[in-house]
Protein backbone atom coordinates (compact mmCIF):
# COMPACT_ATOMS: atom_id res chain seq x y z
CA UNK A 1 91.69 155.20 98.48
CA UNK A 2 90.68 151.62 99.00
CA UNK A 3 87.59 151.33 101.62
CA UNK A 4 84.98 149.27 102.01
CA UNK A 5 81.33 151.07 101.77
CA UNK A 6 78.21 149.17 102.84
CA UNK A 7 79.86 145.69 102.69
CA UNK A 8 81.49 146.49 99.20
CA UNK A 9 85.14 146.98 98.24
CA UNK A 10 85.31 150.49 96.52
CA UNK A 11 87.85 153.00 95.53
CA UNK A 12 86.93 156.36 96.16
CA UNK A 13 88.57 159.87 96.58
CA UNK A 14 86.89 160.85 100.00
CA UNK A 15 89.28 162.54 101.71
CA UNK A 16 86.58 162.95 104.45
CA UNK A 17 83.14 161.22 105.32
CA UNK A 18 81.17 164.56 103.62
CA UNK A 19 83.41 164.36 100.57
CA UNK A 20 83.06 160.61 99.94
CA UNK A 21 78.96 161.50 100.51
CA UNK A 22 79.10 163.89 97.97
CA UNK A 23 81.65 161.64 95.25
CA UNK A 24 78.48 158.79 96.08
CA UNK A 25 75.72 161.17 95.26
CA UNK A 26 74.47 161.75 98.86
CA UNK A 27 76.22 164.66 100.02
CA UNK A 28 72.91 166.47 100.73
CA UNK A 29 70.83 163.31 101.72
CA UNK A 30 69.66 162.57 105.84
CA UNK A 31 71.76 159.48 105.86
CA UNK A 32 73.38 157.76 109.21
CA UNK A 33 76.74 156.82 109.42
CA UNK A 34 78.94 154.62 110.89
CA UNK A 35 82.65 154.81 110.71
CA UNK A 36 84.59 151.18 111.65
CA UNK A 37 81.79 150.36 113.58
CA UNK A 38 81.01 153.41 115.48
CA UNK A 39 77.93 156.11 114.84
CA UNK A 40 79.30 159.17 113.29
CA UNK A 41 76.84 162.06 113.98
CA UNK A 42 76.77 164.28 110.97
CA UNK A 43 78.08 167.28 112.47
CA UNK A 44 81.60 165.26 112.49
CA UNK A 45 81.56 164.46 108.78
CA UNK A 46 83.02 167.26 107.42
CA UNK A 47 86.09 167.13 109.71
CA UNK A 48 86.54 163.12 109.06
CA UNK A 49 89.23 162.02 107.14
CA UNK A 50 89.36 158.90 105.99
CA UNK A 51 92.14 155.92 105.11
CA UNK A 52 92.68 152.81 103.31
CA UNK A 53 91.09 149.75 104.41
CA UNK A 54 88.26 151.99 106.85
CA UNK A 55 84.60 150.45 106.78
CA UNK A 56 81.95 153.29 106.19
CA UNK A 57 78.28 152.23 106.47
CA UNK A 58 75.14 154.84 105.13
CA UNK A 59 71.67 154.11 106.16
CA UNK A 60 68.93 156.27 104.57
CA UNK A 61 65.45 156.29 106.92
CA UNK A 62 62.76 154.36 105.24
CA UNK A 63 59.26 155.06 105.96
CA UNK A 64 56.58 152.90 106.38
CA UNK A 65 54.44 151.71 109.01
C-alpha cells in the first residue's frame, strides 16, 4: 500500500500501524505516533489498519538537556 511515512511517499505492506513498525524496523522501539494527524496511543496499534494514501508520523524521544 501507498502511504506517506514521516513526510515521504513509501510503499509498504502494513496492514496495521504495529505491522508497518515492525516491516520499518521499529516494531519494538518507544516511538509516538500519529495517524492523519491524530496521536495514536500505542495500545491502538495493533488493532489499526491502515489504507492507501494515510499519513503515519513516528517520533522516537531524544534525550538531552
Amino acid at each position: 500500500m501507498k502511504i506517506t511515512l514521516n513526510g515521504e511517499p513509501r510503499d509498504l505492506d502494513g496492514p496495521t500501524v504495529q505491522d508497518l513498525l515492525a516491516e520499518i524496523g521499529l516494531g519494538a522501539a518507544k516511538v509516538a505516533t500519529a495517524l492523519n494527524g491524530t496521536f495514536l496511543p500505542a495500545g491502538r496499534r495493533g488493532s489499526t489498519t491502515l489504507k492507501d494514501g494515510d499519513a503515519l508520523e513516528v517520533v522516537a524521544p531524544m534525550q538531552g538537556g
